[in-house]
C-alpha atoms as a PDB file:
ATOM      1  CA  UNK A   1      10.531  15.400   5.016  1.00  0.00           C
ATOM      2  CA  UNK A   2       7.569  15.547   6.983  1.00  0.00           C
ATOM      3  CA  UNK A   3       8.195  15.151  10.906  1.00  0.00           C
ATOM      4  CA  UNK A   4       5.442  12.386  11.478  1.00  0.00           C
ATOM      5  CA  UNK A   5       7.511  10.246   8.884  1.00  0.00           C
ATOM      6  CA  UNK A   6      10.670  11.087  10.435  1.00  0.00           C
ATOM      7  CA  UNK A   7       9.324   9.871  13.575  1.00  0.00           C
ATOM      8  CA  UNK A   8       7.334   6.593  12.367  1.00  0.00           C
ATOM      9  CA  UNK A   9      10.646   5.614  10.825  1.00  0.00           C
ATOM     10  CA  UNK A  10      12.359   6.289  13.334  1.00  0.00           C
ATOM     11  CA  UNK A  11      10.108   3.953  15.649  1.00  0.00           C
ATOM     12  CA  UNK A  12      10.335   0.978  12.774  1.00  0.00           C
ATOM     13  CA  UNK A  13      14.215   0.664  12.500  1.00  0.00           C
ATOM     14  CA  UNK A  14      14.632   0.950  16.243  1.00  0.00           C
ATOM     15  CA  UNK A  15      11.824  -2.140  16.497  1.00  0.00           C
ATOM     16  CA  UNK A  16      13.292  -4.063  13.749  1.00  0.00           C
ATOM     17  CA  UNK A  17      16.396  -3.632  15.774  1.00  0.00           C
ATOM     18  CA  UNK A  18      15.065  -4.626  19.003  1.00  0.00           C
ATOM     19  CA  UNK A  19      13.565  -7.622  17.546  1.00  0.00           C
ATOM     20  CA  UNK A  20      16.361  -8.877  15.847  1.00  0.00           C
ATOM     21  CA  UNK A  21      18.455  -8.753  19.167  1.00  0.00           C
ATOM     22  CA  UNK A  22      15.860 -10.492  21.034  1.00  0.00           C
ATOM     23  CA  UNK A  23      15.150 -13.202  18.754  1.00  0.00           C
ATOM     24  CA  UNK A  24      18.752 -13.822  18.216  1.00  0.00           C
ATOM     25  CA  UNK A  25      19.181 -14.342  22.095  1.00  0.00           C
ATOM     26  CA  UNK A  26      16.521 -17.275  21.988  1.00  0.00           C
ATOM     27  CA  UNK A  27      17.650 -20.819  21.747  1.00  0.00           C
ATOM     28  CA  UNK A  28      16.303 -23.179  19.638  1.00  0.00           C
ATOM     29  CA  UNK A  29      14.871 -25.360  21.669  1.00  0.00           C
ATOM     30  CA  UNK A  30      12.309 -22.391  23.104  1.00  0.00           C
ATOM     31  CA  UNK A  31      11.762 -20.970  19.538  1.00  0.00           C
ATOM     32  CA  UNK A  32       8.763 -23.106  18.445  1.00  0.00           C
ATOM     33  CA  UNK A  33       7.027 -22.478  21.549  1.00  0.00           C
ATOM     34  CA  UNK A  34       7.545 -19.200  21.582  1.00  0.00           C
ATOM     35  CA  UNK A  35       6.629 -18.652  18.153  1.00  0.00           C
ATOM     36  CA  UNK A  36       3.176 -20.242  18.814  1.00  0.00           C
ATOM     37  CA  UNK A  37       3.053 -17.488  21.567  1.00  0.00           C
ATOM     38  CA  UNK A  38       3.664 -14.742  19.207  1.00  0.00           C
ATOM     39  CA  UNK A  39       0.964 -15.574  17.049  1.00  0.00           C
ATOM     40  CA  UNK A  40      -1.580 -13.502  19.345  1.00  0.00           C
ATOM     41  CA  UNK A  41       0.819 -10.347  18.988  1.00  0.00           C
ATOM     42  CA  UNK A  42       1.275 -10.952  14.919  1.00  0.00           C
ATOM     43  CA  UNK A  43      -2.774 -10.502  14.776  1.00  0.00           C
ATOM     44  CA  UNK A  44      -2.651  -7.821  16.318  1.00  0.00           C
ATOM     45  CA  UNK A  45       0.065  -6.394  14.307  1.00  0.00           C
ATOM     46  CA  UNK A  46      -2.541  -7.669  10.790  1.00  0.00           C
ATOM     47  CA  UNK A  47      -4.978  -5.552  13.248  1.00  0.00           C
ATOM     48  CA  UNK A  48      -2.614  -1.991  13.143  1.00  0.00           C
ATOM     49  CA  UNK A  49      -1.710  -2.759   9.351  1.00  0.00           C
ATOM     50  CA  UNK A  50      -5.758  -3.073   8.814  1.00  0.00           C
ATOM     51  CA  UNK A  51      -6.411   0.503  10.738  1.00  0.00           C
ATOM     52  CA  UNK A  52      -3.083   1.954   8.795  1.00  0.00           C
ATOM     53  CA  UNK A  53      -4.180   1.251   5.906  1.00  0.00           C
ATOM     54  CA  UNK A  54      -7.562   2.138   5.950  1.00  0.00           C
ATOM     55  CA  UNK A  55      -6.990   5.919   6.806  1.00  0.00           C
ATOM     56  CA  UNK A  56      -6.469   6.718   2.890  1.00  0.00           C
ATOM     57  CA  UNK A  57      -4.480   9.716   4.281  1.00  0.00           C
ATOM     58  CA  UNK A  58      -2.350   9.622   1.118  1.00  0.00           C
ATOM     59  CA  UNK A  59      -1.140   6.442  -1.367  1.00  0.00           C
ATOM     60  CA  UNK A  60       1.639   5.385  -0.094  1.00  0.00           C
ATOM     61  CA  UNK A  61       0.159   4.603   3.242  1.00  0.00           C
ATOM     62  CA  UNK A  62      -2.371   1.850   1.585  1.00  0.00           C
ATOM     63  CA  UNK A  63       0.334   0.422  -0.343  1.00  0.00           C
ATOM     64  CA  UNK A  64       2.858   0.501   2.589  1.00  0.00           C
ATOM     65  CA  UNK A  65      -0.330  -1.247   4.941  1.00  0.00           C
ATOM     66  CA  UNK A  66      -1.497  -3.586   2.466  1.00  0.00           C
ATOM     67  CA  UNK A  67       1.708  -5.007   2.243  1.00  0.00           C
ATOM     68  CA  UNK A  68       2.012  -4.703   6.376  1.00  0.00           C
ATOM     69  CA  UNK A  69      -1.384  -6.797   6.220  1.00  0.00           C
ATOM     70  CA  UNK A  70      -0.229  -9.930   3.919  1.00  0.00           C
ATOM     71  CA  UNK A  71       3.444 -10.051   5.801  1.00  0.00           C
ATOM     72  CA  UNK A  72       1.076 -10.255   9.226  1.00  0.00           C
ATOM     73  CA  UNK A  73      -0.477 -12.622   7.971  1.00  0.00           C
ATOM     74  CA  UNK A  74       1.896 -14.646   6.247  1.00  0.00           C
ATOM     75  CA  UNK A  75       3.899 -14.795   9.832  1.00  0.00           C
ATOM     76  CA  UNK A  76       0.211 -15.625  11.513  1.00  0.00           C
ATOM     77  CA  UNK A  77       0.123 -18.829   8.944  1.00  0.00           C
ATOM     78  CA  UNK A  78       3.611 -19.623   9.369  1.00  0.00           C
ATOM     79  CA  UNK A  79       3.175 -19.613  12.946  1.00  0.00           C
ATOM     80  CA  UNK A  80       0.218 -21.744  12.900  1.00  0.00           C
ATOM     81  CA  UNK A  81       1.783 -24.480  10.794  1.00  0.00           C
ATOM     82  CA  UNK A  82       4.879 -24.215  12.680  1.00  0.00           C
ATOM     83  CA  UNK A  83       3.033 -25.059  16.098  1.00  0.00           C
ATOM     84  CA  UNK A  84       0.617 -27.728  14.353  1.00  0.00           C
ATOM     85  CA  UNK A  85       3.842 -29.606  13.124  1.00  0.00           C
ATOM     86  CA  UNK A  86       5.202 -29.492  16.681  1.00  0.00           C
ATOM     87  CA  UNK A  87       1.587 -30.395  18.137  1.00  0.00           C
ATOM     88  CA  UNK A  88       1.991 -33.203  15.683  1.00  0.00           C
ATOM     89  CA  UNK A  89       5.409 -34.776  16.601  1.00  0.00           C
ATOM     90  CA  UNK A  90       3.429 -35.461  20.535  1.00  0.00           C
ATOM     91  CA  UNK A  91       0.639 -37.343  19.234  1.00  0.00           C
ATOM     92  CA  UNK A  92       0.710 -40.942  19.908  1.00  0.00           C
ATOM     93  CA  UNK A  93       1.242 -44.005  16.363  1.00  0.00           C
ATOM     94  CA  UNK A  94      -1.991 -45.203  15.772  1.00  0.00           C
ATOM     95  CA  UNK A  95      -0.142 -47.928  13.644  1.00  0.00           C
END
């Protein structure tokens, strides 16, 4: 295998470690609020999945960022609609 690979996955199970332990260790309470926050650091991540794919270095690495793209972005949405339902629930009857 090539050593750039080895490395890259190397870097994505570690993360996808990390951020399993930290998300785990937030209560629920915070988890809305914080999820609104993360929304600035998911486009970002549509952002790298963008510049990934568009290197056309081989296949595999358009596939692998177009699908990086549209799971960014479905998190960006979710967030969005997540924190507009919260927004929602503080808004005062008009009834």
């Amino acid at each position: 295998m090539n050593e750039t690979l080895i490395a890259a996955l190397f870097v994505f199970v570690l993360a996808s470690f990390t951020g399993f332990e930290v998300i785990n260790k937030v209560p629920p309470t915070l988890h809305t609020p914080l999820m609104s926050g993360s929304n600035a650091i998911s486009g970002i991540a549509v952002l790298g999945a963008i510049v990934a794919s568009g290197a056309r270095e081989t296949n595999l690495s358009v596939i692998l960022g177009l699908i990086a793209v549209i799971l960014a972005m479905v998190n960006v949405v979710g967030g969005f609609l997540v924190t507009d339902r919260m927004l929602q629930m503080f808004k005062k009857k008009t009834s």
